[in-house]
N, C-alpha and C. Protein backbone atom coordinates (compact mmCIF):
# COMPACT_ATOMS: atom_id res chain seq x y z
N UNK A 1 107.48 201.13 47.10
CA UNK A 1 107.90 202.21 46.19
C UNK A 1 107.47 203.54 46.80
N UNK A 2 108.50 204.36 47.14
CA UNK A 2 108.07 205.18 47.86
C UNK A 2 108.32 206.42 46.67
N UNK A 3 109.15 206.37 46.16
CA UNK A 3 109.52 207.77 45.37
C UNK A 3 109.81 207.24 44.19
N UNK A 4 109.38 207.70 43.40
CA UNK A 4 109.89 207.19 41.94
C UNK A 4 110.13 208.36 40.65
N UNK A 5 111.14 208.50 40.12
CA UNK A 5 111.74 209.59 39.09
C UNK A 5 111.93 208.98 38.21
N UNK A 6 111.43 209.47 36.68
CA UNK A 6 111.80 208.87 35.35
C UNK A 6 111.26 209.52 34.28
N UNK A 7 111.41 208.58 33.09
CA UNK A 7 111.23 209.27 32.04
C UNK A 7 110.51 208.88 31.56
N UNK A 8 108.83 209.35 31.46
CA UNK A 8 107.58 208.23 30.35
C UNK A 8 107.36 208.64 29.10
N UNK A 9 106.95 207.57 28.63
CA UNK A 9 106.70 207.46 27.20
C UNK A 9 105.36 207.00 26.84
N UNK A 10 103.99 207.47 26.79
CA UNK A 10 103.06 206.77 26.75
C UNK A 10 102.27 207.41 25.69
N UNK A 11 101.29 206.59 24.79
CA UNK A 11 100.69 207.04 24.20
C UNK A 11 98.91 206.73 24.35
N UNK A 12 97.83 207.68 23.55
CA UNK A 12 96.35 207.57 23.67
C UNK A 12 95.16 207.04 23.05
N UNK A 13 94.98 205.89 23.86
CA UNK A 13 93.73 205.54 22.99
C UNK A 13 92.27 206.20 23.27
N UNK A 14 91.92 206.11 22.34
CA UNK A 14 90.32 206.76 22.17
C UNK A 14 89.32 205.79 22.58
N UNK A 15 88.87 206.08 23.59
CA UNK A 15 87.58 205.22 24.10
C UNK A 15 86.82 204.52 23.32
N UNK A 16 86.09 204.97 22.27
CA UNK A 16 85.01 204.67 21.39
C UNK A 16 85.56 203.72 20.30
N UNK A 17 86.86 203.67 19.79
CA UNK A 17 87.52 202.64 19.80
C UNK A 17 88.26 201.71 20.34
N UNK A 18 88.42 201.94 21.27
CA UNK A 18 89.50 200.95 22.20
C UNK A 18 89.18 200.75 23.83
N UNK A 19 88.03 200.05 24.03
CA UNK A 19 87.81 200.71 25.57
C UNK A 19 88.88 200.25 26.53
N UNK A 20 88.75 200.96 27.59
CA UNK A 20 89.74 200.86 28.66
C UNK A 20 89.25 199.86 29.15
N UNK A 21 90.84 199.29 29.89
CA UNK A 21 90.58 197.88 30.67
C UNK A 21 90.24 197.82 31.81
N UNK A 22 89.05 196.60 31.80
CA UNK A 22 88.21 196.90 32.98
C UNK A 22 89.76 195.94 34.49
N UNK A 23 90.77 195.11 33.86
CA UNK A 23 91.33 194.96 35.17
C UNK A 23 92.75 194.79 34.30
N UNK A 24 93.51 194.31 35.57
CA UNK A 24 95.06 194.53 34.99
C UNK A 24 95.92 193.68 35.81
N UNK A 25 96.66 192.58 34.93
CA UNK A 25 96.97 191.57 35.73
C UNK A 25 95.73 190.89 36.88
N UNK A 26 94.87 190.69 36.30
CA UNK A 26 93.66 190.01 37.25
C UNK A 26 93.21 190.62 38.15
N UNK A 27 93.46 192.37 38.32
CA UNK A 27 92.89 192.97 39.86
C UNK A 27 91.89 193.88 39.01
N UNK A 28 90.99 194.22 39.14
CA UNK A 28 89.82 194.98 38.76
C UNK A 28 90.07 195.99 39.30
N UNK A 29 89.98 197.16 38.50
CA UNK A 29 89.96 198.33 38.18
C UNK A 29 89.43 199.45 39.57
N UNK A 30 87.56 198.65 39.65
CA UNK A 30 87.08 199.59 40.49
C UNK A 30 86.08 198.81 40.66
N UNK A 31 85.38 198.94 42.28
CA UNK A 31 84.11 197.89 42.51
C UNK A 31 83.18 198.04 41.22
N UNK A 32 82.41 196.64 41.59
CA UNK A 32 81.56 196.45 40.24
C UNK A 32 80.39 197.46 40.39
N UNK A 33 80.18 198.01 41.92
CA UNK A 33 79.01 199.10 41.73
C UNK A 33 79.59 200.71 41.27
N UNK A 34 80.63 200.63 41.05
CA UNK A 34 81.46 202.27 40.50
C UNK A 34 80.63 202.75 39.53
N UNK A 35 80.31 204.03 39.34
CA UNK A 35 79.74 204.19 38.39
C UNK A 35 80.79 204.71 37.42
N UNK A 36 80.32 204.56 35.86
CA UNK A 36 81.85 204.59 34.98
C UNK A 36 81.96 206.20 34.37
N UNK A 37 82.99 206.81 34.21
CA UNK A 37 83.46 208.02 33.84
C UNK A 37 83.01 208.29 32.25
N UNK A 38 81.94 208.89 32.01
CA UNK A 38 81.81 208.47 30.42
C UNK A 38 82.56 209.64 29.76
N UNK A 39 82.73 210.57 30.62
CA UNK A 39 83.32 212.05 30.03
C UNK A 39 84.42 212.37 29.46
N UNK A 40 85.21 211.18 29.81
CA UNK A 40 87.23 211.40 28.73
C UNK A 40 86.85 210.29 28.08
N UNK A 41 87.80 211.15 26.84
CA UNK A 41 87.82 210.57 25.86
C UNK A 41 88.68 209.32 25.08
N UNK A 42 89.63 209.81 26.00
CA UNK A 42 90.85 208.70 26.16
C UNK A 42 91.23 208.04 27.52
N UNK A 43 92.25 206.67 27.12
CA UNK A 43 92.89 206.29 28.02
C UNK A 43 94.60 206.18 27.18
N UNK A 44 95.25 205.94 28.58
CA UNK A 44 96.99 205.78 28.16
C UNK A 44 97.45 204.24 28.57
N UNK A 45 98.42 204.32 27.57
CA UNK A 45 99.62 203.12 28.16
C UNK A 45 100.89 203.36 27.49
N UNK A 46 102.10 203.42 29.05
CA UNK A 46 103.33 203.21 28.39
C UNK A 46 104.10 202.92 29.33
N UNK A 47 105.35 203.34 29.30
CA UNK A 47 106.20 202.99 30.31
C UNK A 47 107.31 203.87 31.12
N UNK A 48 107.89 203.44 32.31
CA UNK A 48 108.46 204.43 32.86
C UNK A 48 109.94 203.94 32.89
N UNK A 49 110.90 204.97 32.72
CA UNK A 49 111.99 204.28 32.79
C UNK A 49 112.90 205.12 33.98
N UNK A 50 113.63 204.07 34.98
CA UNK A 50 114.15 205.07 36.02
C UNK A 50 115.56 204.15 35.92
N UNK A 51 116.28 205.40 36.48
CA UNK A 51 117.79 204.79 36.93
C UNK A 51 117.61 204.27 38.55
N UNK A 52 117.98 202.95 39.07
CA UNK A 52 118.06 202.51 40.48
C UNK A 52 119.47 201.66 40.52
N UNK A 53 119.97 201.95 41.29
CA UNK A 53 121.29 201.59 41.75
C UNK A 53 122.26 201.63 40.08
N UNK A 54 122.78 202.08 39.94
CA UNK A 54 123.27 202.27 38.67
C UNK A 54 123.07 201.33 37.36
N UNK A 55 121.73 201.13 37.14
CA UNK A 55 120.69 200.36 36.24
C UNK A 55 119.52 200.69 35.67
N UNK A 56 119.10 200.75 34.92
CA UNK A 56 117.98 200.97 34.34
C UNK A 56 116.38 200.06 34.27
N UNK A 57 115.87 200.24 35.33
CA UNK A 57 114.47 199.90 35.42
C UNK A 57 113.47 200.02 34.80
N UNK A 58 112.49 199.05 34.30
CA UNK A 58 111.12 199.87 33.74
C UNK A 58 110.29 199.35 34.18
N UNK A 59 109.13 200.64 34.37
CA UNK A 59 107.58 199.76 34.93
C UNK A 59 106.42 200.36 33.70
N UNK A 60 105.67 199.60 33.97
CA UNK A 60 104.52 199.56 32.74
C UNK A 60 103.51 201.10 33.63
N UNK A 61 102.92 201.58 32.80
CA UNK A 61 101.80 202.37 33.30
C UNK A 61 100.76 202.49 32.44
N UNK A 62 99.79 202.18 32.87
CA UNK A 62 98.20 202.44 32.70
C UNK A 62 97.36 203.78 33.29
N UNK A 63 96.80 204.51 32.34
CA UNK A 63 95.64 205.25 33.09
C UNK A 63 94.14 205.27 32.13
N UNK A 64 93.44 205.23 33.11
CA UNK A 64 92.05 204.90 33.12
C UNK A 64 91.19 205.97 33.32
N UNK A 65 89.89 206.20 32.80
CA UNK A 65 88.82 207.64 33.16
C UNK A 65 88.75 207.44 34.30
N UNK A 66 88.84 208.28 35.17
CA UNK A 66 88.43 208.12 36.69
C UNK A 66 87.33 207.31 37.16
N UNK A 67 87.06 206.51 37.64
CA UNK A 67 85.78 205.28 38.61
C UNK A 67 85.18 206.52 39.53
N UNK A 68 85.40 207.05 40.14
CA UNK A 68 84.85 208.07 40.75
C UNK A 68 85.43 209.30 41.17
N UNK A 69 85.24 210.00 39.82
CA UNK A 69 85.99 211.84 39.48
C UNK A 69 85.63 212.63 40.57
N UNK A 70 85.58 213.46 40.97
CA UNK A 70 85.51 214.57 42.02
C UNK A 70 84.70 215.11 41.03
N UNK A 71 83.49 216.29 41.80
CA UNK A 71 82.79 217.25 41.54
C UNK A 71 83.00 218.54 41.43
N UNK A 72 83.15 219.25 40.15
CA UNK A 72 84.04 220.57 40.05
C UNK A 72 83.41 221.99 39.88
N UNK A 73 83.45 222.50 40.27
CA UNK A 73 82.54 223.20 40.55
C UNK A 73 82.33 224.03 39.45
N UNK A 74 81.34 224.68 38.62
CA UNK A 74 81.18 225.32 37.47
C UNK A 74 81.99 226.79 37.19
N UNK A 75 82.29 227.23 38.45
CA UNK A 75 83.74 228.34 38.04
C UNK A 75 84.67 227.79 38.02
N UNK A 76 85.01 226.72 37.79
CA UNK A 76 86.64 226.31 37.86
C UNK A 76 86.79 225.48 36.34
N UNK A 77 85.56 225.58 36.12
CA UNK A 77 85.94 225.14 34.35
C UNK A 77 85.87 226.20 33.20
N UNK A 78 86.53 226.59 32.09
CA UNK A 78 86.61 227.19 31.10
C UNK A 78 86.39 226.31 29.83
N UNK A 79 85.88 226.91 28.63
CA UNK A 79 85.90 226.36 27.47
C UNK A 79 87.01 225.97 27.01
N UNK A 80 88.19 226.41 27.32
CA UNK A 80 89.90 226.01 26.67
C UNK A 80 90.66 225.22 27.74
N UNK A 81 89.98 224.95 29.05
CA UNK A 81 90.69 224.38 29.81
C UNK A 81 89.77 223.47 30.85
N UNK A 82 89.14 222.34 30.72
CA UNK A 82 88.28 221.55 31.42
C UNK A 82 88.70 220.52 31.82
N UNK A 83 88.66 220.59 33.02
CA UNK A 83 89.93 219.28 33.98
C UNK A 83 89.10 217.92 34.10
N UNK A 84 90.06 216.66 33.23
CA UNK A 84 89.45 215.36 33.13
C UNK A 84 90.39 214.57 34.22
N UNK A 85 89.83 213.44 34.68
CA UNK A 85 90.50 212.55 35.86
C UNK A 85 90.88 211.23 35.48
N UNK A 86 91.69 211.00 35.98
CA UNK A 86 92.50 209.69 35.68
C UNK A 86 92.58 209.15 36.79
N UNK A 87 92.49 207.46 36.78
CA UNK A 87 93.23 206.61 37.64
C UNK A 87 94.55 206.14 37.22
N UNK A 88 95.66 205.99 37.80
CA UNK A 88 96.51 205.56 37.12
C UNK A 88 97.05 204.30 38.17
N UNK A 89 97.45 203.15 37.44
CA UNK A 89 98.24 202.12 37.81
C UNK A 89 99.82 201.64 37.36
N UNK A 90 100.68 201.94 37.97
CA UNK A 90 102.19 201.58 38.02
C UNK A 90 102.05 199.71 38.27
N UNK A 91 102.73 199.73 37.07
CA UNK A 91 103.35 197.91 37.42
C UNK A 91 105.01 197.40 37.39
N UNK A 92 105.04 196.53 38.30
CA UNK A 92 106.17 196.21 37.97
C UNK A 92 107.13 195.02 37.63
N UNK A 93 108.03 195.22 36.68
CA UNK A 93 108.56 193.71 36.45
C UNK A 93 109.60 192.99 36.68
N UNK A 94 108.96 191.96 37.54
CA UNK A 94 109.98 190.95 38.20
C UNK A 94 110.62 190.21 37.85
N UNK A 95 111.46 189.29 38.04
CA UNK A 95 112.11 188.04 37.46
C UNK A 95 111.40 187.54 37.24
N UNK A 96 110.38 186.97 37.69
CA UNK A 96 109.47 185.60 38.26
C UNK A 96 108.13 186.28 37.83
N UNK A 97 107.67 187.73 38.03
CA UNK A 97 106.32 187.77 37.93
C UNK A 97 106.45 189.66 37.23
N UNK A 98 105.07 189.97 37.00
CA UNK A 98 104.58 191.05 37.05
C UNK A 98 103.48 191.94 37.37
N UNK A 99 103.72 192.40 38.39
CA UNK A 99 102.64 193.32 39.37
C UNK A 99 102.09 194.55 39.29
N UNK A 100 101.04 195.01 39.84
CA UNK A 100 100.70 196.53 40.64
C UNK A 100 101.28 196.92 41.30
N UNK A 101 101.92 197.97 41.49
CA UNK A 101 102.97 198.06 42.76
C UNK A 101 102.12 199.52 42.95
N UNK A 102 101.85 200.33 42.16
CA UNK A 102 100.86 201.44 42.29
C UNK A 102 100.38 202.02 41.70
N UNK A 103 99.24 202.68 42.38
CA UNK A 103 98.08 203.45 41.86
C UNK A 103 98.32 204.97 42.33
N UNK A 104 97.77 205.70 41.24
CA UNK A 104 97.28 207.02 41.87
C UNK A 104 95.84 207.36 41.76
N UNK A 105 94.72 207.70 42.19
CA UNK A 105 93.19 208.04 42.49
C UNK A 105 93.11 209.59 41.43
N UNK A 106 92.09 209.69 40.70
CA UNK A 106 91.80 210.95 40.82
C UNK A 106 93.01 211.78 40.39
N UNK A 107 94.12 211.05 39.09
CA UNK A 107 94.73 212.24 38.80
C UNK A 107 94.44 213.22 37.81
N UNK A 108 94.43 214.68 38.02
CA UNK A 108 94.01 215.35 37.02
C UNK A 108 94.65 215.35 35.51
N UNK A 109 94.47 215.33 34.56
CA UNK A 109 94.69 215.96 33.45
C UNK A 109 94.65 217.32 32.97
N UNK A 110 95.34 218.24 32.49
CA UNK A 110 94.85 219.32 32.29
C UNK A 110 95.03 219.63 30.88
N UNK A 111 94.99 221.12 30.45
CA UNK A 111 95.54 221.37 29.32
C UNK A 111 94.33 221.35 28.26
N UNK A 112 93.41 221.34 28.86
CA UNK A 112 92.54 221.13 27.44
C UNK A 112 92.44 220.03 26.74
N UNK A 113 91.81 220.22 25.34
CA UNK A 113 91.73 218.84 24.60
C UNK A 113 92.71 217.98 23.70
N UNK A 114 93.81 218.57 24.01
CA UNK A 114 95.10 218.88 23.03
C UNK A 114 95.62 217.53 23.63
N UNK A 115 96.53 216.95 22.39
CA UNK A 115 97.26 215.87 23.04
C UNK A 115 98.45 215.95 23.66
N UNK A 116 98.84 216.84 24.27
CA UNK A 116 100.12 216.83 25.27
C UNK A 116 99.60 216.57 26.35
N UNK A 117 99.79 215.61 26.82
CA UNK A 117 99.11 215.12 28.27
C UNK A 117 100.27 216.01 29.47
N UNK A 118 99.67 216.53 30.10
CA UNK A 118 99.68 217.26 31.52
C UNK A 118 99.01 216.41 32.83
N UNK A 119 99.63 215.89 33.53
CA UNK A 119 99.30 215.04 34.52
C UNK A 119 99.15 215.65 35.80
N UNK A 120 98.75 215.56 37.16
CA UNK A 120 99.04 216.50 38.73
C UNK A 120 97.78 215.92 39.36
N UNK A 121 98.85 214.99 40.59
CA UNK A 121 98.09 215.04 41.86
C UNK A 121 99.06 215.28 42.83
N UNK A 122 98.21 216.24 43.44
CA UNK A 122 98.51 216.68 45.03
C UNK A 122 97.96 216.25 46.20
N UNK A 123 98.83 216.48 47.15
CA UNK A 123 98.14 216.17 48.64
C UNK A 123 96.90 216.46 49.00
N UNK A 124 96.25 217.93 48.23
CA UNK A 124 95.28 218.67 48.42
C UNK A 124 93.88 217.99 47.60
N UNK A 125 94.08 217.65 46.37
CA UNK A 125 93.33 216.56 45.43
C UNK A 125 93.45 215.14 46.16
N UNK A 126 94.32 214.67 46.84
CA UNK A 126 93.82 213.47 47.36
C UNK A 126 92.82 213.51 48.34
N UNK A 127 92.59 214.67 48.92
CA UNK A 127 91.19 214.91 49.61
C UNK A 127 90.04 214.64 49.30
N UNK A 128 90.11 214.54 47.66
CA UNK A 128 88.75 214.51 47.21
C UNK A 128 88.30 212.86 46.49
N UNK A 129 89.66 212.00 47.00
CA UNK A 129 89.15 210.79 46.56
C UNK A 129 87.94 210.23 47.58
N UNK A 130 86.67 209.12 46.83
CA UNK A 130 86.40 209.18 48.21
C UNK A 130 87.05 207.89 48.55
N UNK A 131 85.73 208.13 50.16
CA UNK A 131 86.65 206.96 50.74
C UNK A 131 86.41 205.42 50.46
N UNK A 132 84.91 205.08 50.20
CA UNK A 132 84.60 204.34 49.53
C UNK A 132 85.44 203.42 48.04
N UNK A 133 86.16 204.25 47.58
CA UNK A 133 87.12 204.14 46.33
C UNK A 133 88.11 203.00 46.89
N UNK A 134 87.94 201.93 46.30
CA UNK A 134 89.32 200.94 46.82
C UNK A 134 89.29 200.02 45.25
N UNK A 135 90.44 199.51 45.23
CA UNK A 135 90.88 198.14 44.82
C UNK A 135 89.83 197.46 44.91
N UNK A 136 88.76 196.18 44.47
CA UNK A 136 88.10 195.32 44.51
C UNK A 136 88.56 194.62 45.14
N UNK A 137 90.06 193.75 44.69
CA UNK A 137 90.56 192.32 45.03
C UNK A 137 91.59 193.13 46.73
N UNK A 138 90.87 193.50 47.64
CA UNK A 138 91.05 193.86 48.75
C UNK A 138 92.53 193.31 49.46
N UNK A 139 92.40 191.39 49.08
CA UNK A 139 93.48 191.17 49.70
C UNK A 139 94.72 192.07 49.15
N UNK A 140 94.93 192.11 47.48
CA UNK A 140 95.95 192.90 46.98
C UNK A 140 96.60 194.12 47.51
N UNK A 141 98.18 194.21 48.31
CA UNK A 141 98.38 195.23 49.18
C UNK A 141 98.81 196.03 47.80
N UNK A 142 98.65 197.59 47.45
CA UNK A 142 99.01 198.08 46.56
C UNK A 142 99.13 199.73 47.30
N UNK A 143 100.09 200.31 46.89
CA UNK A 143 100.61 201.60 47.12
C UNK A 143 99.74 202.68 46.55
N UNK A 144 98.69 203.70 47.73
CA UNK A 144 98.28 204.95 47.11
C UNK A 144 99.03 206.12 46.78
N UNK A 145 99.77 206.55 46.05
CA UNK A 145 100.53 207.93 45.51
C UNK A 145 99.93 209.49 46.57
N UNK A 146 100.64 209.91 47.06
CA UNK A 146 100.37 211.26 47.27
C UNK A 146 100.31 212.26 46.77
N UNK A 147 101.68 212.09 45.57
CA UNK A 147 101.34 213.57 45.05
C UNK A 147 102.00 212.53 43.30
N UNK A 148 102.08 213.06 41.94
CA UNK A 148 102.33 212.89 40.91
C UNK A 148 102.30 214.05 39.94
N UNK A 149 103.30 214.20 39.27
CA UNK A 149 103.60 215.22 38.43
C UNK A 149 104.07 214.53 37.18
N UNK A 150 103.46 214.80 36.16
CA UNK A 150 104.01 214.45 34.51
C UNK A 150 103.42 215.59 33.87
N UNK A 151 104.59 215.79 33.07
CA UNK A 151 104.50 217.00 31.68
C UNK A 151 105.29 216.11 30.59
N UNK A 152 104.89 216.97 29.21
CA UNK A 152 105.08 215.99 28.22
C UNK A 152 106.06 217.29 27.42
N UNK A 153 106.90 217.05 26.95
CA UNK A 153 108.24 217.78 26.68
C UNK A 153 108.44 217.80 24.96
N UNK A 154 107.75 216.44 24.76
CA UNK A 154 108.22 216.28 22.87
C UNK A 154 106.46 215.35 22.78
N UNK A 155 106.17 215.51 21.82
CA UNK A 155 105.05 215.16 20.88
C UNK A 155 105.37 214.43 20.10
N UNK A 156 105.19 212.88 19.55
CA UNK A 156 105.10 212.59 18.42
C UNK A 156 103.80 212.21 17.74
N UNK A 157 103.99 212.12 15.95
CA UNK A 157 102.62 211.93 15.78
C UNK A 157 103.17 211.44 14.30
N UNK A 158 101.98 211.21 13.76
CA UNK A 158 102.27 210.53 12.58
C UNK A 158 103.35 209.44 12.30
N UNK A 159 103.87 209.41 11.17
CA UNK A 159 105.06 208.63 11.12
C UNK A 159 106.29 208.01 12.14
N UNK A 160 106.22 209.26 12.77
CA UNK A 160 107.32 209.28 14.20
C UNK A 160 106.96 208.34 15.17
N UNK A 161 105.40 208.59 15.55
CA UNK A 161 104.90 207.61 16.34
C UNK A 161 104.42 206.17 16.22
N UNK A 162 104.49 206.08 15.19
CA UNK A 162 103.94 204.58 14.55
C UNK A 162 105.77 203.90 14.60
N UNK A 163 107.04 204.63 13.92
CA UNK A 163 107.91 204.11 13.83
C UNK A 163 108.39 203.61 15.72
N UNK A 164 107.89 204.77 16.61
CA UNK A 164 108.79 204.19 17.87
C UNK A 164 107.53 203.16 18.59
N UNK A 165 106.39 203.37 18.01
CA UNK A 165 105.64 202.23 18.74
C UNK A 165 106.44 200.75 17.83
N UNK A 166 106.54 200.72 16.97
CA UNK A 166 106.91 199.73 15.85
C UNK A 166 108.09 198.83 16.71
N UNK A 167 109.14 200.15 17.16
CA UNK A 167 110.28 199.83 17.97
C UNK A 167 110.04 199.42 19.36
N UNK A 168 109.37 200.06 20.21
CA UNK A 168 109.18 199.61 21.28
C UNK A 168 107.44 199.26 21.89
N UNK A 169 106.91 199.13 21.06
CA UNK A 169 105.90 198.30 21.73
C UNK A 169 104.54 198.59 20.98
N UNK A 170 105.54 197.24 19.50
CA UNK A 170 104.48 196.79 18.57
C UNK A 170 103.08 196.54 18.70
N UNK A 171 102.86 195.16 19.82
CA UNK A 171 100.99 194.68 20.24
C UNK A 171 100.60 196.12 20.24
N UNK A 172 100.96 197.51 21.12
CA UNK A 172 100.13 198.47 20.90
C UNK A 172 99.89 199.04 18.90
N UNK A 173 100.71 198.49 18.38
CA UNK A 173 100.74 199.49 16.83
C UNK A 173 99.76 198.58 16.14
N UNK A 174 99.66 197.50 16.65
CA UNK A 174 99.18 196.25 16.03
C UNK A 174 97.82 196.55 16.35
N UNK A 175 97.24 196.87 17.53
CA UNK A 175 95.90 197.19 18.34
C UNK A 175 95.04 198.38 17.63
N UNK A 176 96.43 199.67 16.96
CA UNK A 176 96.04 200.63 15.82
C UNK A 176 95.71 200.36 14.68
N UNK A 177 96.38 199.69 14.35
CA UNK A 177 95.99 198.92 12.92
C UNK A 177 94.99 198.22 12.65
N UNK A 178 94.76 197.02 14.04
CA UNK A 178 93.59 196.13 13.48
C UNK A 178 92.22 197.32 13.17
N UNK A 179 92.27 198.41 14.18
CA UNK A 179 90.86 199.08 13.59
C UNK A 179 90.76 199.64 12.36
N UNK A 180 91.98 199.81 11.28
CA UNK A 180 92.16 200.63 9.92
C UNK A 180 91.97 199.42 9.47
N UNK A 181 92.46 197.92 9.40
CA UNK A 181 91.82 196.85 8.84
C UNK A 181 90.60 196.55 8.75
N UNK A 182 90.02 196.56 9.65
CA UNK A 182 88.47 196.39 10.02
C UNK A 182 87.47 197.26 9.71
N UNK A 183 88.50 198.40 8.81
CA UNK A 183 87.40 199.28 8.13
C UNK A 183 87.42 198.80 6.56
N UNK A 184 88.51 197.91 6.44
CA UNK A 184 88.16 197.32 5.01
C UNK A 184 88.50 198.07 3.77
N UNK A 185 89.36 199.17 4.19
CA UNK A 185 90.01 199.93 3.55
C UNK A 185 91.27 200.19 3.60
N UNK A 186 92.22 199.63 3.41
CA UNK A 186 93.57 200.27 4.02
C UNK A 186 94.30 201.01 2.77
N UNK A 187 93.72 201.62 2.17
CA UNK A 187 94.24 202.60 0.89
C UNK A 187 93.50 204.12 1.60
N UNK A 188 92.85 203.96 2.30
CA UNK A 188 92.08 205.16 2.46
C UNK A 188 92.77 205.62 3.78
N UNK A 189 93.31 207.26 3.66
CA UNK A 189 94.15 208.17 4.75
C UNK A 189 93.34 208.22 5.97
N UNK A 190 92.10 208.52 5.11
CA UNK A 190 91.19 209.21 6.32
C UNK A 190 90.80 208.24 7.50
N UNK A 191 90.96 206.73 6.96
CA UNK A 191 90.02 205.66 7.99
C UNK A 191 91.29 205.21 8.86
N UNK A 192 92.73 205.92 8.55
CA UNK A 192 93.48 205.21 9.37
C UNK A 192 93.42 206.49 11.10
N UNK A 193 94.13 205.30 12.28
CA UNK A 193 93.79 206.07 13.49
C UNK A 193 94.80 206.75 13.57
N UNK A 194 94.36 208.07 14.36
CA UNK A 194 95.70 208.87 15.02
C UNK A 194 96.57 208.40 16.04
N UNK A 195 97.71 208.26 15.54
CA UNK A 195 98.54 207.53 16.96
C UNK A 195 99.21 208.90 17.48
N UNK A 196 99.38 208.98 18.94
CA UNK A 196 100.40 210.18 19.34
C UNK A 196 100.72 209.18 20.46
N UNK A 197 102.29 209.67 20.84
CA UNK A 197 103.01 209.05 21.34
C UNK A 197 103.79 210.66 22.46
N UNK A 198 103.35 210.40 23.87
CA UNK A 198 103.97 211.56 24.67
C UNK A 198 105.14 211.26 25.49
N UNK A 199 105.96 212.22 25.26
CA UNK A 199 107.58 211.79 26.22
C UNK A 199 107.70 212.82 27.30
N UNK A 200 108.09 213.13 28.55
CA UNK A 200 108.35 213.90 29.49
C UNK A 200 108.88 213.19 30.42
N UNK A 201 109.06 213.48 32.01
CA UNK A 201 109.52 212.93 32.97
C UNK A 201 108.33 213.15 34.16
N UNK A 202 108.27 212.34 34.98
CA UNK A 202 107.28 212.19 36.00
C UNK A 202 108.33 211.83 37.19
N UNK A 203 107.28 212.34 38.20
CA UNK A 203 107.83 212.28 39.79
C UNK A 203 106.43 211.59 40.18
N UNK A 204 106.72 210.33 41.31
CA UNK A 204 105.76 210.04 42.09
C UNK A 204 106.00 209.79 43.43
N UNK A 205 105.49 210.15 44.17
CA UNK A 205 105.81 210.23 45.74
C UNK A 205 104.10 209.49 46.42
């Protein structure tokens, strides 16, 4: 996969309820000595949808707090704008199976704390992965990204987002819910979770 154009749809879970997965399809995340990103607050999952040969493709995507974020230097952060890191993993689905086909290291987030996810890695940020940073399951050949761009174009939230998770990818609405069950209240507004659901288009090279 060398270039990939489409349209994602992913939405955010909150760490402290939902932790991120330590592997995916059986490949682990990040060596077991990584030290873990405690600083974002969320992780994502959704999917990408591209046109290839006059057809419609989809691959799954995952992103994760960064395994090992880059060091930023204290002028380059502001109170309204503090840059969090992501790993992200592209999968894809086969007749027969479903894979990793790729990762990106170290992609930034920007935008503040707001839920419109803003995505960007560059050639210049892949400098700062280190080198140490690999795949665990080594034999696994998997594709590093050079550069990645996602912006998020429409917002959903509330009702909107519960109805298109409902539609396209219930186990996640189901994963929201069990924690408003498990508070043993489901009459009460306040104990239910925020779902947001982000749409834009991404480039990965």
């Amino acid at each position: 996969m060398s270039f990939l154009f489409g349209i994602v749809h992913l939405w955010l879970f909150d760490c402290s309820l939902f932790p991120p997965p330590s592997e995916i399809l059986g490949i682990r995340l990040a060596p077991e000595n990584s030290s873990k990103n405690t600083e974002v607050s969320t992780w994502f999952q959704g999917h990408i949808l591209t046109r290839e040969e006059d057809a419609v493709k989809q691959y799954g995507l995952v992103g994760v707090p960064a395994q090992s974020p880059p060091t930023i230097h204290g002028c380059m952060i502001s109170d309204h704008d503090t840059p969090t890191f992501y790993d992200l993993y592209i999968t894809e689905y086969l007749d027969s199976e479903h894979k990793v086909k790729l990762c990106a290291i170290n992609v930034e987030r920007s935008g503040g704390t707001g839920d419109a996810v803003e995505l960007c890695l560059t050639k210049e940020s892949n400098s700062l992965v280190p080198s140490s940073h690999s795949i665990s399951d080594l034999d696994v050949k998997i594709a590093h990204a050079k550069r990645l761009k996602f912006s998020t174009t429409k917002l959903l939230s509330g009702e909107q987002a519960k109805n298109y998770l409902s539609a396209f990818a219930p186990s996640a609405l189901d994963k929201f819910a069990s924690v408003r069950d498990d508070d043993g209240d489901g009459d009460d507004e306040s104990k239910s979770v925020e779902i947001v659901v982000c749409k834009g288009a991404i480039i990965v090279d």
